[in-house]
PDB file of N, CA and C in Angstrom:
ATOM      1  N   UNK A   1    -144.325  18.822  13.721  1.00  0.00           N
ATOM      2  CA  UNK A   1    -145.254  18.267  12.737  1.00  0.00           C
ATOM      3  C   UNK A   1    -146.454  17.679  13.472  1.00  0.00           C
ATOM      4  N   UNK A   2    -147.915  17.830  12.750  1.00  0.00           N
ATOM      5  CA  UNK A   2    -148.477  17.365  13.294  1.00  0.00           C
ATOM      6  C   UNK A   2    -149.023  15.995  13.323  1.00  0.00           C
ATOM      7  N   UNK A   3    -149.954  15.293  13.659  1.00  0.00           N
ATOM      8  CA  UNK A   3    -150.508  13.933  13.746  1.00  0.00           C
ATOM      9  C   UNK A   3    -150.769  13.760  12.221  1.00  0.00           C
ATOM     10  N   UNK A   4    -149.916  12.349  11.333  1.00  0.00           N
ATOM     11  CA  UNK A   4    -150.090  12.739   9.910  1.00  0.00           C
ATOM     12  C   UNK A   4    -151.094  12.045   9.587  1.00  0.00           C
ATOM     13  N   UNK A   5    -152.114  13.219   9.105  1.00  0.00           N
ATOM     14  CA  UNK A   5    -153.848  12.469   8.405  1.00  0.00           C
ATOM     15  C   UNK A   5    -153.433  11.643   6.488  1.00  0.00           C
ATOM     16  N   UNK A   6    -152.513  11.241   6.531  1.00  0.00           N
ATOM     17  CA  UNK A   6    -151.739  10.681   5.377  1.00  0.00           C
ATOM     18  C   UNK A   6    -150.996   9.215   5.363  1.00  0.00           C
ATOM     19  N   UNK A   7    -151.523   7.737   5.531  1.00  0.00           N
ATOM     20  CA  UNK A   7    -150.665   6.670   5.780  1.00  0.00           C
ATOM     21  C   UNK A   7    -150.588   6.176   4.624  1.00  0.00           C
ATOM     22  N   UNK A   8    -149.844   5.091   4.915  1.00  0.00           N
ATOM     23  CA  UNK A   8    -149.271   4.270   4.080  1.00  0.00           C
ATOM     24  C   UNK A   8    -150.753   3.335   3.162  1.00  0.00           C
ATOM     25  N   UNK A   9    -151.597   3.394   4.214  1.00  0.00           N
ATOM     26  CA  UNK A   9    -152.722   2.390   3.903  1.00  0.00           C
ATOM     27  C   UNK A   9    -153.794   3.404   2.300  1.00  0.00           C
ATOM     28  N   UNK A  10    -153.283   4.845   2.884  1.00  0.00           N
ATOM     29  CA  UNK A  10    -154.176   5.428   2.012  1.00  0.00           C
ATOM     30  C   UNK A  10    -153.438   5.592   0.548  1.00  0.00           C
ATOM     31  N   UNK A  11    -152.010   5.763   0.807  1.00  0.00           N
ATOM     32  CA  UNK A  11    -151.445   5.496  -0.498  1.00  0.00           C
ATOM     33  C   UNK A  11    -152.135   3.858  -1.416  1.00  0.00           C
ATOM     34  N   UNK A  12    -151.816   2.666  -0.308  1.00  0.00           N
ATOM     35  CA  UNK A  12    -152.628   1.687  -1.266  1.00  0.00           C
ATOM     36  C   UNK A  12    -153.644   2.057  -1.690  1.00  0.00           C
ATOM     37  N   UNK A  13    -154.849   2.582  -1.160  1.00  0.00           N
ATOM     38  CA  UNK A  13    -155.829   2.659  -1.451  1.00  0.00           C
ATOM     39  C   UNK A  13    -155.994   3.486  -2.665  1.00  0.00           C
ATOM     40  N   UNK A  14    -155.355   4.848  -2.942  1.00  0.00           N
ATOM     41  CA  UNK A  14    -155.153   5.573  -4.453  1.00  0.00           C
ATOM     42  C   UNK A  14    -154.690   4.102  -5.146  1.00  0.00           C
ATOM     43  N   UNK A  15    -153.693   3.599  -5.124  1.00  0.00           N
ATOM     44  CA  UNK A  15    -152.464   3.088  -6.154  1.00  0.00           C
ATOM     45  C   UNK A  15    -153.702   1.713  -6.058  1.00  0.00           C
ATOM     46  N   UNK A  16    -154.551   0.783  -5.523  1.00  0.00           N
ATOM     47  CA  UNK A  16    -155.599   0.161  -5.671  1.00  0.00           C
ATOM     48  C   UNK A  16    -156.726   0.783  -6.788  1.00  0.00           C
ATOM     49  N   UNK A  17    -157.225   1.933  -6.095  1.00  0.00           N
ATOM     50  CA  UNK A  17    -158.465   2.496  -7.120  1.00  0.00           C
ATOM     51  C   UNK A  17    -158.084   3.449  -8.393  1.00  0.00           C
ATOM     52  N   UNK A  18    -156.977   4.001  -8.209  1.00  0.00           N
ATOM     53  CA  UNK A  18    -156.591   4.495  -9.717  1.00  0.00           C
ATOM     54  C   UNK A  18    -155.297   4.138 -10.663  1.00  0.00           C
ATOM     55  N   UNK A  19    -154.437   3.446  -9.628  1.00  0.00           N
ATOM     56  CA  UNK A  19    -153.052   2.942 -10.543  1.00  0.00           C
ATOM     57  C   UNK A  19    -153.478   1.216 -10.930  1.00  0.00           C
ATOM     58  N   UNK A  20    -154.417   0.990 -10.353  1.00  0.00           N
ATOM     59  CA  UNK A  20    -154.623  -0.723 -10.968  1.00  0.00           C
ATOM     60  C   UNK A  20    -153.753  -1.732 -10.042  1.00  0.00           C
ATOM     61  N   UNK A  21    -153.408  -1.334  -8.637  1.00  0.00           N
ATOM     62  CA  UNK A  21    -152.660  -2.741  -7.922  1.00  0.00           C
ATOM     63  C   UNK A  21    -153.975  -3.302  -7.431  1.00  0.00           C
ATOM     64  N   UNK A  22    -153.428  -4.870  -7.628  1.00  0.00           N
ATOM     65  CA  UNK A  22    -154.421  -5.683  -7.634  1.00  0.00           C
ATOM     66  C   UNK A  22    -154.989  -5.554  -5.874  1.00  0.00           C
ATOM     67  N   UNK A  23    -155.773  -6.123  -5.148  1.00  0.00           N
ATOM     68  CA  UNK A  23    -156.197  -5.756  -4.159  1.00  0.00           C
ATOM     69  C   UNK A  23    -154.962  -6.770  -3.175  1.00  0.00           C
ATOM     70  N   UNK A  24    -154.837  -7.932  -3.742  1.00  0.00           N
ATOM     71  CA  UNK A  24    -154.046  -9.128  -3.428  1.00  0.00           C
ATOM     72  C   UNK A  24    -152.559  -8.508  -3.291  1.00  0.00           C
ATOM     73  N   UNK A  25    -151.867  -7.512  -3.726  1.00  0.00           N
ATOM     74  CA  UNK A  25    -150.745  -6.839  -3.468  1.00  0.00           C
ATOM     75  C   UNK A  25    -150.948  -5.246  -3.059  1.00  0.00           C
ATOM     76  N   UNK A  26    -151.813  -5.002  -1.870  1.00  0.00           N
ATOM     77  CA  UNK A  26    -151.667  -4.354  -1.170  1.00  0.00           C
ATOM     78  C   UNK A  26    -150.318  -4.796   0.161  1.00  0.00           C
ATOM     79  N   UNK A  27    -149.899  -3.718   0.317  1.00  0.00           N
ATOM     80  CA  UNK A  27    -148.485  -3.920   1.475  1.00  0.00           C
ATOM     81  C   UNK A  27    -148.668  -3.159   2.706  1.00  0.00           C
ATOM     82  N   UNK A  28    -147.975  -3.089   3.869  1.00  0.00           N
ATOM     83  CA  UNK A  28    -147.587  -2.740   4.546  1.00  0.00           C
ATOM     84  C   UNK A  28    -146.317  -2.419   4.545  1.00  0.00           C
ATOM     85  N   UNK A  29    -145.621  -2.634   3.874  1.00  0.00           N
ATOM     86  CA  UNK A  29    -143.865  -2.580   3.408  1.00  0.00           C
ATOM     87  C   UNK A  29    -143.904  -1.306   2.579  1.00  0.00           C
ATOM     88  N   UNK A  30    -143.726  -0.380   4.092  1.00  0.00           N
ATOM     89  CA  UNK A  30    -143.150   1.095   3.581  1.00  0.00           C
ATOM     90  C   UNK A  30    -141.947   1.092   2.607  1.00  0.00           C
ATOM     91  N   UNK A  31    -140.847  -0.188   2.643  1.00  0.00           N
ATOM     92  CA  UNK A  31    -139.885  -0.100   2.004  1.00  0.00           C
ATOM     93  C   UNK A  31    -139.967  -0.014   0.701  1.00  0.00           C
ATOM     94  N   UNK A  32    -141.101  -0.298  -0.171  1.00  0.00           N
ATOM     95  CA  UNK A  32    -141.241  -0.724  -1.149  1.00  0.00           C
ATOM     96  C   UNK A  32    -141.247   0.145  -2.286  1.00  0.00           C
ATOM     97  N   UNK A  33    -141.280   0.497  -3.566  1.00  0.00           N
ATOM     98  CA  UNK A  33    -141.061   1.478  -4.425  1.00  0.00           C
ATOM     99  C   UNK A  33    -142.199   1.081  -5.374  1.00  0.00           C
ATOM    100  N   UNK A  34    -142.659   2.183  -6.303  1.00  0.00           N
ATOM    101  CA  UNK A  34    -144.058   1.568  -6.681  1.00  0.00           C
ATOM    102  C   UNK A  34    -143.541   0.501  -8.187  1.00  0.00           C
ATOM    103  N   UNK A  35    -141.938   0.606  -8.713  1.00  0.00           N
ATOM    104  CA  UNK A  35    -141.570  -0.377  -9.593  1.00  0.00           C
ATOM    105  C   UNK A  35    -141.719  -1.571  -8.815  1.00  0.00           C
ATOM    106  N   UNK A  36    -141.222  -1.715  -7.153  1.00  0.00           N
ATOM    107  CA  UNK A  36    -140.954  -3.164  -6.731  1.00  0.00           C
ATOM    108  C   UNK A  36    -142.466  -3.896  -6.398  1.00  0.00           C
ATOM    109  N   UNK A  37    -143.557  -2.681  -6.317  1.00  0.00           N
ATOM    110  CA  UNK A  37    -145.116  -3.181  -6.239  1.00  0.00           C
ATOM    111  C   UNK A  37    -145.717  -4.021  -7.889  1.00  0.00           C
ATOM    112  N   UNK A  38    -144.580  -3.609  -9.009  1.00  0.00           N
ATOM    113  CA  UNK A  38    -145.344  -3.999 -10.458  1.00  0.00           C
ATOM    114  C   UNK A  38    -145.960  -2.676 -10.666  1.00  0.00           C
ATOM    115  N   UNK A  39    -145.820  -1.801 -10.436  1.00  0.00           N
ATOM    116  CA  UNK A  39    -145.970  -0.702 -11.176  1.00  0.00           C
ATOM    117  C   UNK A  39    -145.245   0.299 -12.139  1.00  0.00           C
ATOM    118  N   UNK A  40    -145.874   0.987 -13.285  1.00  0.00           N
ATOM    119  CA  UNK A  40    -144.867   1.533 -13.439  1.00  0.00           C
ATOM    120  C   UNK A  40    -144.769   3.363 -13.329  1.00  0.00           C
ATOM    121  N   UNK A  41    -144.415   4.181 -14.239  1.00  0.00           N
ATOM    122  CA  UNK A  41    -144.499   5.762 -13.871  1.00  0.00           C
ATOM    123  C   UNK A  41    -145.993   6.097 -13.796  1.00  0.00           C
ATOM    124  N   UNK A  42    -146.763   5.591 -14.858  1.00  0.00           N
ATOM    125  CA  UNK A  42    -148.064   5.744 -15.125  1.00  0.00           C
ATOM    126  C   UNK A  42    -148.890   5.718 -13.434  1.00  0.00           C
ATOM    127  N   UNK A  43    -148.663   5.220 -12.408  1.00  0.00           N
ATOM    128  CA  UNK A  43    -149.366   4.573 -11.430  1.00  0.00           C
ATOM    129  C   UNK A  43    -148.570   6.247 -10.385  1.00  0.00           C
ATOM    130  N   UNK A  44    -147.519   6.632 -11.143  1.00  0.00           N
ATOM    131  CA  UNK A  44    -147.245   7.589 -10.135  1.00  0.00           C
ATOM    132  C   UNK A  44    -147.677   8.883 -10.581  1.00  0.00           C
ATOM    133  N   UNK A  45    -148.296   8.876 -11.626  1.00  0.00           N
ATOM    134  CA  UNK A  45    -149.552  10.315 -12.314  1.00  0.00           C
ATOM    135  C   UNK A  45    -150.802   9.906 -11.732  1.00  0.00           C
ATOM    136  N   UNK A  46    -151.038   8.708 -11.485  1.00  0.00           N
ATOM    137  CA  UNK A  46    -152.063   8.593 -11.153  1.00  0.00           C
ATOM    138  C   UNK A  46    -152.072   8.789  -9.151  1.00  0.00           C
ATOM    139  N   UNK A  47    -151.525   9.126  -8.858  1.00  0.00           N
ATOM    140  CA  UNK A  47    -151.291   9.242  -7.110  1.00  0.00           C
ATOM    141  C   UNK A  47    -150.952  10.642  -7.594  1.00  0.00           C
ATOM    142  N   UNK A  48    -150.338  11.692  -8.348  1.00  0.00           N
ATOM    143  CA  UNK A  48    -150.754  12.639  -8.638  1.00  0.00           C
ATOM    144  C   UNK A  48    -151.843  13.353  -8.698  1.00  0.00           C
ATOM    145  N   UNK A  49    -152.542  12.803  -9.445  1.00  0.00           N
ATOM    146  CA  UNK A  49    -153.842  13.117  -9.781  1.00  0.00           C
ATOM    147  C   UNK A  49    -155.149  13.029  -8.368  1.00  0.00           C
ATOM    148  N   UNK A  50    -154.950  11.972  -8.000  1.00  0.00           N
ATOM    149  CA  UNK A  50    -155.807  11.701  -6.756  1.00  0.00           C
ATOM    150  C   UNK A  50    -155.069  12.528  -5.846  1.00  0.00           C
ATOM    151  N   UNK A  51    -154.167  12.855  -5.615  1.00  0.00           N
ATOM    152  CA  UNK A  51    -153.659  13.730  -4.848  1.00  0.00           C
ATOM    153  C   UNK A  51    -154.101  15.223  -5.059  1.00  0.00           C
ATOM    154  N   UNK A  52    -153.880  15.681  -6.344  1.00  0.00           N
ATOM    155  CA  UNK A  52    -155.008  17.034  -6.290  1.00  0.00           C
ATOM    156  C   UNK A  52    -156.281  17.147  -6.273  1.00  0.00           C
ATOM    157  N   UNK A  53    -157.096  15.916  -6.562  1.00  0.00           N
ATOM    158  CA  UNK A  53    -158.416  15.685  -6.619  1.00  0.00           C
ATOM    159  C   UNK A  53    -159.141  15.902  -4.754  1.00  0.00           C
ATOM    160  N   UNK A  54    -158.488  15.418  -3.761  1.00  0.00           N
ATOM    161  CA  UNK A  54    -158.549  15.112  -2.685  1.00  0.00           C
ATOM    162  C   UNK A  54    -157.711  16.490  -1.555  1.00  0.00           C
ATOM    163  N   UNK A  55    -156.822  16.703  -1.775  1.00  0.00           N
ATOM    164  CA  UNK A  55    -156.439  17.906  -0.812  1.00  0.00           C
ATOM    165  C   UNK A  55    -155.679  19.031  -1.996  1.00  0.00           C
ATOM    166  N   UNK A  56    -156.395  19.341  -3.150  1.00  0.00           N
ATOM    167  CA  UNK A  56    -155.642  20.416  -3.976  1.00  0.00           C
ATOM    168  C   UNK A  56    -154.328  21.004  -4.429  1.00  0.00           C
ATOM    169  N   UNK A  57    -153.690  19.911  -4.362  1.00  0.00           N
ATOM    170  CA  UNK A  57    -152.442  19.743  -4.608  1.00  0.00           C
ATOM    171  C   UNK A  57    -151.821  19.156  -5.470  1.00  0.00           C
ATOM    172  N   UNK A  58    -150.427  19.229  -6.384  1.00  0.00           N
ATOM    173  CA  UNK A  58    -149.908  18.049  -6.991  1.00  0.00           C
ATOM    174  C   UNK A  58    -148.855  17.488  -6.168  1.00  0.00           C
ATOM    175  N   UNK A  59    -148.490  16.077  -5.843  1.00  0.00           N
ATOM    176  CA  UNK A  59    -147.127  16.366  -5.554  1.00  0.00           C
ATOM    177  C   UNK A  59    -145.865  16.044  -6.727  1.00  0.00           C
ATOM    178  N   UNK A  60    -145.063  16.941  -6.921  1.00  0.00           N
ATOM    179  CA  UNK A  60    -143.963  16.956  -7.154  1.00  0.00           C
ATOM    180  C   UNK A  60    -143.346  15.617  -7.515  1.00  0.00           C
ATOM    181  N   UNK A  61    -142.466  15.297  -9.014  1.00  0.00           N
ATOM    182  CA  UNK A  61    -141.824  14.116  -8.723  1.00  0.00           C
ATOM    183  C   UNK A  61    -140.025  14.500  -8.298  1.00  0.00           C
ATOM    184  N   UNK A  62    -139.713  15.343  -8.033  1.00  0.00           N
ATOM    185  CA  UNK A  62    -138.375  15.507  -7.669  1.00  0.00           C
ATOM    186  C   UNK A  62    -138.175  14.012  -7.080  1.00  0.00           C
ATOM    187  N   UNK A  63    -137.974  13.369  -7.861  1.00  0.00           N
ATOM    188  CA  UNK A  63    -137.240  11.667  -7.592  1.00  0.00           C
ATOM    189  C   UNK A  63    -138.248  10.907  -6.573  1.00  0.00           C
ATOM    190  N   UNK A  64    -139.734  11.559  -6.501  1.00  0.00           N
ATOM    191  CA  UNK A  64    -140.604  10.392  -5.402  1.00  0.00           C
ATOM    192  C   UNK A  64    -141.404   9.336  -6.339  1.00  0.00           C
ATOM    193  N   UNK A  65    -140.607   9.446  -7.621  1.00  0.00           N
ATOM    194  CA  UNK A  65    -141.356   8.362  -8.710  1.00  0.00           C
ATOM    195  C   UNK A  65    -140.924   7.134  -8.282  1.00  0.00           C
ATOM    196  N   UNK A  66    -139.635   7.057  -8.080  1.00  0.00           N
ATOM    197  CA  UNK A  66    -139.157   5.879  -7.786  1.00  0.00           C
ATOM    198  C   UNK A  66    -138.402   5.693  -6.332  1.00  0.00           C
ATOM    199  N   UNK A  67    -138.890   6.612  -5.337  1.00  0.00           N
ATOM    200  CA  UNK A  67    -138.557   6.190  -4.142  1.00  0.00           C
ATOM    201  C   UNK A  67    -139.615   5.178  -3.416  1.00  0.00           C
ATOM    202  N   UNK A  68    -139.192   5.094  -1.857  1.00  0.00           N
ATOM    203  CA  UNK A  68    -140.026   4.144  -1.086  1.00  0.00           C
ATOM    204  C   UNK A  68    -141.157   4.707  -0.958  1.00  0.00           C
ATOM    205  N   UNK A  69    -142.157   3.840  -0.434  1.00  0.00           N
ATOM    206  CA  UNK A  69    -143.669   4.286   0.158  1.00  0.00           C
ATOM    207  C   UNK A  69    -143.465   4.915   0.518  1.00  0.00           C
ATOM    208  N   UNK A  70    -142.354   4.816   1.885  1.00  0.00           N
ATOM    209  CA  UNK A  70    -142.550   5.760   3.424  1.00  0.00           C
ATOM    210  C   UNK A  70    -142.179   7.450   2.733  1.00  0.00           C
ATOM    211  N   UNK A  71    -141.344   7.222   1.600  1.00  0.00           N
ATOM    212  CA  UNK A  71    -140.661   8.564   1.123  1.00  0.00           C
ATOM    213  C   UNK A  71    -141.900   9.424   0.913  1.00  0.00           C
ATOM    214  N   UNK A  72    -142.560   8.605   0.038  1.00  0.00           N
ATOM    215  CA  UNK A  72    -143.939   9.190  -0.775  1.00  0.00           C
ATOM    216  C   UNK A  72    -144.941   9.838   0.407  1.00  0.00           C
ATOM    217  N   UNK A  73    -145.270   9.070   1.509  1.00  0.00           N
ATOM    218  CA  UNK A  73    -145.975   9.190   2.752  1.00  0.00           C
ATOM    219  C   UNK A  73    -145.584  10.664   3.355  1.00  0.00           C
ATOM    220  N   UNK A  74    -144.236  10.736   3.316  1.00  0.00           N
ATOM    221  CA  UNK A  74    -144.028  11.534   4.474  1.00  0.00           C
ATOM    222  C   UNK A  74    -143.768  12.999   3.200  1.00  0.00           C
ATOM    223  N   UNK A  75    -143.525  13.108   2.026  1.00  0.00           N
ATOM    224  CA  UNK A  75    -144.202  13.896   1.381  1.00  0.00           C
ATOM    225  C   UNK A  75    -145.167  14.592   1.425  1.00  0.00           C
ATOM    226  N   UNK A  76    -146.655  13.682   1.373  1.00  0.00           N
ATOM    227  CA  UNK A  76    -147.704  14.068   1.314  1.00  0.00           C
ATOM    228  C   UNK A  76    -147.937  15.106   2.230  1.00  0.00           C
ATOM    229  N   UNK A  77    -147.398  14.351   3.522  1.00  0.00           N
ATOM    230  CA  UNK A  77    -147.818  14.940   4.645  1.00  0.00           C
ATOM    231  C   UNK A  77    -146.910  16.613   4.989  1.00  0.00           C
ATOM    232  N   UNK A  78    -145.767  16.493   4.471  1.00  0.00           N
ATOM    233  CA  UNK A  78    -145.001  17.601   4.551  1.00  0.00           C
ATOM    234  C   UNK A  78    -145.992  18.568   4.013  1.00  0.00           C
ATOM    235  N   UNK A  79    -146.080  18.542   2.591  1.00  0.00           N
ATOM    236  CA  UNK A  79    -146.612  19.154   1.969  1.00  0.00           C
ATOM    237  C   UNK A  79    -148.284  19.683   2.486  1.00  0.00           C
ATOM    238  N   UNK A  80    -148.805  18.742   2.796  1.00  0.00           N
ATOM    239  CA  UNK A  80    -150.078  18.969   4.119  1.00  0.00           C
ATOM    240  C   UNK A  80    -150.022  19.800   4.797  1.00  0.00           C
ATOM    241  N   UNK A  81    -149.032  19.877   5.544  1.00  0.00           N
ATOM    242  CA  UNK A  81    -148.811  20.749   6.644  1.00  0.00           C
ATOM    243  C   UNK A  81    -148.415  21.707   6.442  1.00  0.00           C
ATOM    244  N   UNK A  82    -147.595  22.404   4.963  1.00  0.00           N
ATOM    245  CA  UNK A  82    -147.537  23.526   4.712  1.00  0.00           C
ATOM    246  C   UNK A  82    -148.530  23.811   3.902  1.00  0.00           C
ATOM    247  N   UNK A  83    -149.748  23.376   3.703  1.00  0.00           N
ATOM    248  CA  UNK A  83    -150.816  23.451   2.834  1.00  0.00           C
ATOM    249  C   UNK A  83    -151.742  24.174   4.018  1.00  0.00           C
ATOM    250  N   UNK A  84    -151.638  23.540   5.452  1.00  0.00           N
ATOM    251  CA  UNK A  84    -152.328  24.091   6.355  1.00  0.00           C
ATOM    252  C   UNK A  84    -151.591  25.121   7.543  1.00  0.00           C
ATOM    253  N   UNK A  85    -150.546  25.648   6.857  1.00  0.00           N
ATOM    254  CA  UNK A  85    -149.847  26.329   7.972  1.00  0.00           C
ATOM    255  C   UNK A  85    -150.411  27.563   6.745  1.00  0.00           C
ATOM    256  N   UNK A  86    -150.492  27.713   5.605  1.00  0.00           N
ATOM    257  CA  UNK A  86    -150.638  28.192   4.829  1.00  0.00           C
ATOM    258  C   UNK A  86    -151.813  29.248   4.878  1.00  0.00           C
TER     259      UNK A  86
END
């Protein structure tokens, strides 16, 4: 795999500018799930959405609605990389 152009910081930054987390509960706590951030499904269409808007893609909720950040993270990036092996 390569160097992942996908962090944790940029997930806040979608779930900040289109799911509505306040700027004051941005995390570093990959552990976190976007219910344990105060979010709810709605915030995970919306990281959908910015997700095809930005590298042409949807991702998938096969259960990353309610997993951890890091789950969601290393998604993206999977999916990245077969987007560019592609």
């Amino acid at each position: 795999m390569s160097a992942q152009p996908f962090h944790l910081e940029d997930l806040m930054d979608i779930l900040e500018d289109k799911a509505g987390l306040p700027a004051a509960d941005r995390t570093t706590d990959a552990s976190l799930t976007l219910e344990a951030a105060g979010l709810d499904s709605l915030a995970f269409l919306a990281v959908q959405a910015a997700l095809e808007t930005r590298y042409g893609f949807e991702l998938p909720d096969e259960g990353l609605q309610h997993a951890p950040f890091a789950d969601l993270v290393a998604a993206v990036n999977e999916r990245l990389d077969q987007v560019n092996v592609a």
